[in-house]
Protein backbone atom coordinates (compact mmCIF):
# COMPACT_ATOMS: atom_id res chain seq x y z
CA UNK A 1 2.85 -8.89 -17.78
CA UNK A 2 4.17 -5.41 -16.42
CA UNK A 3 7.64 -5.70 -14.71
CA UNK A 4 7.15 -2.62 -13.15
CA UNK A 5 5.29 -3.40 -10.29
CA UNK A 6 6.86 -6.31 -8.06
CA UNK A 7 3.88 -8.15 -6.38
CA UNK A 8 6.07 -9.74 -3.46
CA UNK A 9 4.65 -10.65 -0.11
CA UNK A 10 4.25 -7.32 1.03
CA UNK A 11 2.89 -5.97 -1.81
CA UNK A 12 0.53 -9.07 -1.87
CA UNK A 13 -0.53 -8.30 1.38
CA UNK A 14 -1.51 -4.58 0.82
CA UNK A 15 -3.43 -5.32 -2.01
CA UNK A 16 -5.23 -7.98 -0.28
CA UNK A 17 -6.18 -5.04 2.63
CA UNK A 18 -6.80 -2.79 0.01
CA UNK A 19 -9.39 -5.16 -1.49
CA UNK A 20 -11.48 -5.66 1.42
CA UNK A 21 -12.41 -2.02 1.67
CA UNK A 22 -15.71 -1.25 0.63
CA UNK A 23 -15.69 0.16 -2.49
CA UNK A 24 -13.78 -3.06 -3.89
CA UNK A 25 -16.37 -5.28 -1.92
CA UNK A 26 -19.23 -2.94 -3.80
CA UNK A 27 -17.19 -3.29 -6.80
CA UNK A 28 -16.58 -7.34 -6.45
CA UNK A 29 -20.20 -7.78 -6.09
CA UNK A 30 -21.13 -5.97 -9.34
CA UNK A 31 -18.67 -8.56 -10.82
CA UNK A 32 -20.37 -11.49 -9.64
CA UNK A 33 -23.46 -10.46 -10.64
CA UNK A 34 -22.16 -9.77 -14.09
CA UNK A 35 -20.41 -13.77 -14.15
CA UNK A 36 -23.94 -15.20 -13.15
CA UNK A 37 -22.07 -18.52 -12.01
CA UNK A 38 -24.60 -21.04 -10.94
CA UNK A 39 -23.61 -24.42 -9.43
CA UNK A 40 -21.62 -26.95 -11.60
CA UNK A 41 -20.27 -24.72 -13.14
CA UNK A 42 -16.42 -24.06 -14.12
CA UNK A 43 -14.87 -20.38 -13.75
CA UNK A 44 -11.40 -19.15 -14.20
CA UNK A 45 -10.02 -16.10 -12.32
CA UNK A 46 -7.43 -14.39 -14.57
CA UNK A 47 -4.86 -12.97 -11.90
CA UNK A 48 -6.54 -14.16 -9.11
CA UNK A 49 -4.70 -11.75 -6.93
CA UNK A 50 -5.45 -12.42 -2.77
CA UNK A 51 -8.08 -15.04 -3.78
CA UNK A 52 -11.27 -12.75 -2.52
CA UNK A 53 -13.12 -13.04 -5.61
CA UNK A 54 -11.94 -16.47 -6.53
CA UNK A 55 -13.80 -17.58 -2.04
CA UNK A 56 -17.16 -15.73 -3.94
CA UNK A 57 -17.13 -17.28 -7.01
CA UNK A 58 -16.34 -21.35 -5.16
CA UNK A 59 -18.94 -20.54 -3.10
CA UNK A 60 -21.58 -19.66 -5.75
CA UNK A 61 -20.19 -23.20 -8.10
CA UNK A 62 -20.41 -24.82 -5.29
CA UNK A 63 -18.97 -28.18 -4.73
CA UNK A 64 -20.13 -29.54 -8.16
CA UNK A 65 -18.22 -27.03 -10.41
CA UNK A 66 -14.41 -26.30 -10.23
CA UNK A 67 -12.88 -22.55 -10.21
CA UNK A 68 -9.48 -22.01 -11.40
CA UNK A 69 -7.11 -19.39 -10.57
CA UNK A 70 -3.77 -18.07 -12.38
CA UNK A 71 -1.33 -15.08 -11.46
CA UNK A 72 2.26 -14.22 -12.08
CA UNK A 73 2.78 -13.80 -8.42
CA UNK A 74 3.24 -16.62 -6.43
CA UNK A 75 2.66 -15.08 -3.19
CA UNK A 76 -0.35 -14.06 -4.37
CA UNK A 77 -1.09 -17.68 -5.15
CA UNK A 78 -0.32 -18.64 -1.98
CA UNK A 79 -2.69 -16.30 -0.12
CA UNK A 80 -5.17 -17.58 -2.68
CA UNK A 81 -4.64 -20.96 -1.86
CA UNK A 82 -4.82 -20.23 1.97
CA UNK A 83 -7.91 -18.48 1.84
CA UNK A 84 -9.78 -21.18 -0.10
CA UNK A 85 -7.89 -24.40 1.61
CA UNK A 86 -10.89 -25.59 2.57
CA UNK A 87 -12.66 -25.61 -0.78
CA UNK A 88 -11.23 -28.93 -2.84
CA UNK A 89 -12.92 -27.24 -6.20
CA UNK A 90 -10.41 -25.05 -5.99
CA UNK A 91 -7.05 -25.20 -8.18
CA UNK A 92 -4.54 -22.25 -8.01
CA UNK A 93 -1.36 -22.12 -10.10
CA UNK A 94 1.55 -19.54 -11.23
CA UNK A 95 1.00 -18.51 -14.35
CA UNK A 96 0.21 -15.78 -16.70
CA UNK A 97 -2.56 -14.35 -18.90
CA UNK A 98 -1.21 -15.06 -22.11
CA UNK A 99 -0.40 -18.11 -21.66
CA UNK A 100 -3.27 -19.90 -19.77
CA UNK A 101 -2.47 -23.36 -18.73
CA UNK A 102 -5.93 -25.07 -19.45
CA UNK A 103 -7.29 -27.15 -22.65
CA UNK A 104 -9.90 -25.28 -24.83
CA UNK A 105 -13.22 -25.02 -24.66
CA UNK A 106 -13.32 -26.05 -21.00
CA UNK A 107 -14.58 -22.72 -18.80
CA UNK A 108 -18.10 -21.64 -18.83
CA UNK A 109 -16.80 -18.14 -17.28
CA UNK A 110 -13.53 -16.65 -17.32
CA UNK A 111 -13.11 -12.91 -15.20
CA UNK A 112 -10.11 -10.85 -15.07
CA UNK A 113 -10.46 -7.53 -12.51
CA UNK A 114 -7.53 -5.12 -12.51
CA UNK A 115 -5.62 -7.40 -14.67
CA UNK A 116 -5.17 -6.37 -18.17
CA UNK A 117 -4.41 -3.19 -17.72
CA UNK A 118 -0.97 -5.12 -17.01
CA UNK A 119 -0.39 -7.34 -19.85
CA UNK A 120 1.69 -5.93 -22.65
CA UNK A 121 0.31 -8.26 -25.28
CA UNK A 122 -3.18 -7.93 -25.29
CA UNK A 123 -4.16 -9.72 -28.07
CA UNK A 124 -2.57 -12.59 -26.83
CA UNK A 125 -4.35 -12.45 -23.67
CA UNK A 126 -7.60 -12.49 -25.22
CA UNK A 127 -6.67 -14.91 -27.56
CA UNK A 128 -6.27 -17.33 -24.73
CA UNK A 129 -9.13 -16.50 -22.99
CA UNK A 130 -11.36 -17.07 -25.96
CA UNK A 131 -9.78 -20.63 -26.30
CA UNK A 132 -10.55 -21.81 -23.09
CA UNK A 133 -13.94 -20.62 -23.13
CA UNK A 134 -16.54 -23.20 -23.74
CA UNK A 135 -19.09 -21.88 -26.42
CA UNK A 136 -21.61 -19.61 -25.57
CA UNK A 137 -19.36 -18.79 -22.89
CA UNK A 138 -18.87 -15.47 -21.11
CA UNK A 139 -15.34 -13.49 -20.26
CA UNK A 140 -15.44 -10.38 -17.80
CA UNK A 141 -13.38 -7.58 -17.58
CA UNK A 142 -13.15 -5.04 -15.37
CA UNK A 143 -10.30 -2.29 -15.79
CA UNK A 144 -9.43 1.57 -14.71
CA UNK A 145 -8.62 4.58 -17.07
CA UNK A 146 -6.80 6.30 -15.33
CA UNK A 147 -7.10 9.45 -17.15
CA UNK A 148 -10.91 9.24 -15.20
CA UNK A 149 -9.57 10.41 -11.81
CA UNK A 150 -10.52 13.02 -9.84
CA UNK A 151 -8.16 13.88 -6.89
CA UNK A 152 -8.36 17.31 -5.02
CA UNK A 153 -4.85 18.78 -3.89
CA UNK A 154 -3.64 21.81 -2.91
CA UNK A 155 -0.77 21.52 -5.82
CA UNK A 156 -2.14 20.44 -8.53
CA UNK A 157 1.21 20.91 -10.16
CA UNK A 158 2.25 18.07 -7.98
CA UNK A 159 -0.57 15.90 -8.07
CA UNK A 160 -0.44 15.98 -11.99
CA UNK A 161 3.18 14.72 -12.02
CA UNK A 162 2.56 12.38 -9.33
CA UNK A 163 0.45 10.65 -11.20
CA UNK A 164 1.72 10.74 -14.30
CA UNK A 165 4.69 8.96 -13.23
CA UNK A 166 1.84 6.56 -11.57
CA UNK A 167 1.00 5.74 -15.38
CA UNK A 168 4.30 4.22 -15.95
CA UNK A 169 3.35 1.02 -13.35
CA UNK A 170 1.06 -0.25 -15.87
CA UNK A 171 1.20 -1.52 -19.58
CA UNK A 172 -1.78 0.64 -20.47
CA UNK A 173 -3.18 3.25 -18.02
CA UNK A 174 -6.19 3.37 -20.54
CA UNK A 175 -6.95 0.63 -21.68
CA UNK A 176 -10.51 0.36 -21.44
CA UNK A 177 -11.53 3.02 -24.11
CA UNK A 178 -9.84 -0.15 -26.42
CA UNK A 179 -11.25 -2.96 -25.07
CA UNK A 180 -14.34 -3.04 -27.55
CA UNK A 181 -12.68 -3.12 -30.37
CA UNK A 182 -9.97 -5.19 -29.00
CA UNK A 183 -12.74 -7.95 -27.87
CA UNK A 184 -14.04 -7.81 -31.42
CA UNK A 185 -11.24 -8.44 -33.42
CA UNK A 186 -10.74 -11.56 -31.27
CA UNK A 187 -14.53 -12.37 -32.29
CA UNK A 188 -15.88 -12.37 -28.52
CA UNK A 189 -19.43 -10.32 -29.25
CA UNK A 190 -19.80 -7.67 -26.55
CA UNK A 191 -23.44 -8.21 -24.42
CA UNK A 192 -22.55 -5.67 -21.60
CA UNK A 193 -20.76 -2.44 -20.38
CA UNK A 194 -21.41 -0.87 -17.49
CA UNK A 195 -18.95 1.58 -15.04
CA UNK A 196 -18.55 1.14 -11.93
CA UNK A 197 -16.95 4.46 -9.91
CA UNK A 198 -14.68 4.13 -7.13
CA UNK A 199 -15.86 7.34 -5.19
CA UNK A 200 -14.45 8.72 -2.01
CA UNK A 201 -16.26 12.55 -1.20
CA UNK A 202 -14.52 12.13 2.06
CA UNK A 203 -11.52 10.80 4.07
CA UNK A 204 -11.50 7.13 5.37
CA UNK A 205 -8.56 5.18 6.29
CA UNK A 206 -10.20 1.98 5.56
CA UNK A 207 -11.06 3.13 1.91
CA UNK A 208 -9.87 2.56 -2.02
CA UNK A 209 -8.23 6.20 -1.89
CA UNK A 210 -6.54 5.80 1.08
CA UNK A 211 -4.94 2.56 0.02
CA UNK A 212 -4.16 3.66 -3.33
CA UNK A 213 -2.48 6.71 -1.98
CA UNK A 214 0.20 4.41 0.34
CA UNK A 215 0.83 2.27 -3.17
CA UNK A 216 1.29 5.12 -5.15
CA UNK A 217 3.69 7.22 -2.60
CA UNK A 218 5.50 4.12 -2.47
CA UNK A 219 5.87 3.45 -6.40
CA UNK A 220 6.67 7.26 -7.28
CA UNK A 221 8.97 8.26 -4.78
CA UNK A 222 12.86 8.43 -7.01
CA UNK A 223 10.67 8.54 -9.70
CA UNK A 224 10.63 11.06 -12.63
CA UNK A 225 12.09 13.21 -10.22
CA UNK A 226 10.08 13.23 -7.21
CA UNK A 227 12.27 12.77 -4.43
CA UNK A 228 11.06 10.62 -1.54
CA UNK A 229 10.01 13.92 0.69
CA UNK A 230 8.20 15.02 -2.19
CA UNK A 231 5.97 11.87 -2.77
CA UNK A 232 5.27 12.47 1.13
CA UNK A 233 4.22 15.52 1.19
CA UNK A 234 1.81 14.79 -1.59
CA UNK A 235 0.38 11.92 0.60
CA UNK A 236 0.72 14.81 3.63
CA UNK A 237 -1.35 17.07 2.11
CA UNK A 238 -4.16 14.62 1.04
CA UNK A 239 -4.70 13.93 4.58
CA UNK A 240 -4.09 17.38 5.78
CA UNK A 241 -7.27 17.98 2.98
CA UNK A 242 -9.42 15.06 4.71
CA UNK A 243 -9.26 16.84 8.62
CA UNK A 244 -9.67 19.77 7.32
CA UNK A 245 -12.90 17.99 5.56
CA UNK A 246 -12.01 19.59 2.20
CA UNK A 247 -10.94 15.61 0.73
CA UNK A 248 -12.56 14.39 -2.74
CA UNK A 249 -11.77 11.41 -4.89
CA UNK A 250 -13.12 9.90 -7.71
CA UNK A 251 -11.86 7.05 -10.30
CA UNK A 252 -13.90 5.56 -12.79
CA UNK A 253 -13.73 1.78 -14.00
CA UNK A 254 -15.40 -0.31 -16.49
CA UNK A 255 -16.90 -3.42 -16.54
CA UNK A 256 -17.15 -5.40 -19.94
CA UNK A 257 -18.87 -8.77 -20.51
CA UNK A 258 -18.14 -10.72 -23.99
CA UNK A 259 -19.90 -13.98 -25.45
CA UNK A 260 -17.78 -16.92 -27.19
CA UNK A 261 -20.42 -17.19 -30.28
């Protein structure tokens, strides 16, 4: 995984209020509807993050399947466990996506959202997820390029180093332009792509944008030099551009669903 990012408990938590706006609730429900879980059966959540996803998919195995959940943040794990502590078919450990502490063949559906864009060895990753995939079995993958975004600002100038010092708090900022030859040459056949925008024409506090924008002032700021005052501004002027109704934001991501043959 990425070092560059530490998930601690406060990071945790933002991305856990971040995740409950609704563009990632839209988004989450595309994703279940892509893992078609049914009862009895056995998922694994591949950075299971704040443990949203992971409540959806126990509730649609129900009691007779088991979900599993890994990330390489424990309080992450912890919020995960909290959320689902009163779901028993639930198991939530530390770990990481390369190294995926289950035997083979033993998951009927394995989803990783906003995950691998993290991972440094990505062959590795999807290595392991092919191994503990049952046959016939399906892995999801949802990811951002983030050369797809559209942000309006009144320095552009600004904006474009902003986020180009942004890139540098993944492993790959683009990775899913690779991802079908990637799950390929693992020998996972690809059944479905499908993208899935993250679009904000206007300004909410309670929105994808809005969140995003706190994460990346935060991450930038002494960064490539962009001096703390700098990064605010940027995040100034965004909202300055929202009252004045003149905000737009757009971010594509891409859902990809692969069969164990």
């Amino acid at each position: 995984m990425s070092d560059m990012i530490d998930f601690d408990e406060r990071a945790a938590k933002a991305v856990e209020a971040m995740y409950q706006t609704p563009d990632v609730v839209m988004q989450r429900s595309h994703v279940m509807a892509a893992m078609g879980l049914r009862p009895g059966m056995h998922a694994l959540d591949i950075g299971v993050g704040p443990g949203l996803l992971a409540y959806d998919m126990a509730k649609a195995v129900t009691e007779t399947g088991h979900v599993t959940g890994i990330d390489m943040s424990r309080p992450m794990v912890a919020m995960a466990q909290a959320r689902c502590a009163d779901m028993d078919w639930c198991t939530f450990e530390h770990g990481e996506a390369e190294q995926i502490p289950m035997r083979n063949d033993s998951v009927d559906v394995a989803v990783s959202t906003q995950v691998y864009e993290y991972v440094v060895d990505m062959g590795a990753a999807l290595h392991e997820a092919k191994r503990v995939l049952k046959p016939g079995g399906r892995l999801v993958v949802l990811d951002t390029d983030w050369d797809s975004i559209v942000w309006h600002s009144s320095n552009r100038e600004r904006m474009e180093r902003v986020l180009k010092s942004w890139d540098a708090h993944l492993a790959d900022p683009h990775l899913p332009r690779k991802l079908p030859h990637m799950l390929h040459d693992v020998g996972l056949t690809l059944t479905r792509c499908e993208l899935i925008p993250m679009f904000n024409p206007t300004w909410n506090p309670h929105s994808y944008s809005a969140g995003i924008m706190r994460g990346i002032q935060g991450f930038v700021s002494g960064r490539d030099g962009i001096s703390e005052e700098e990064a605010r501004d940027w995040a100034d002027d965004l909202k300055a551009l929202g009252d004045e109704g003149r905000y737009f934001f757009s971010l594509n991501r891409y859902l990809f669903v692969a069969v164990k043959n």
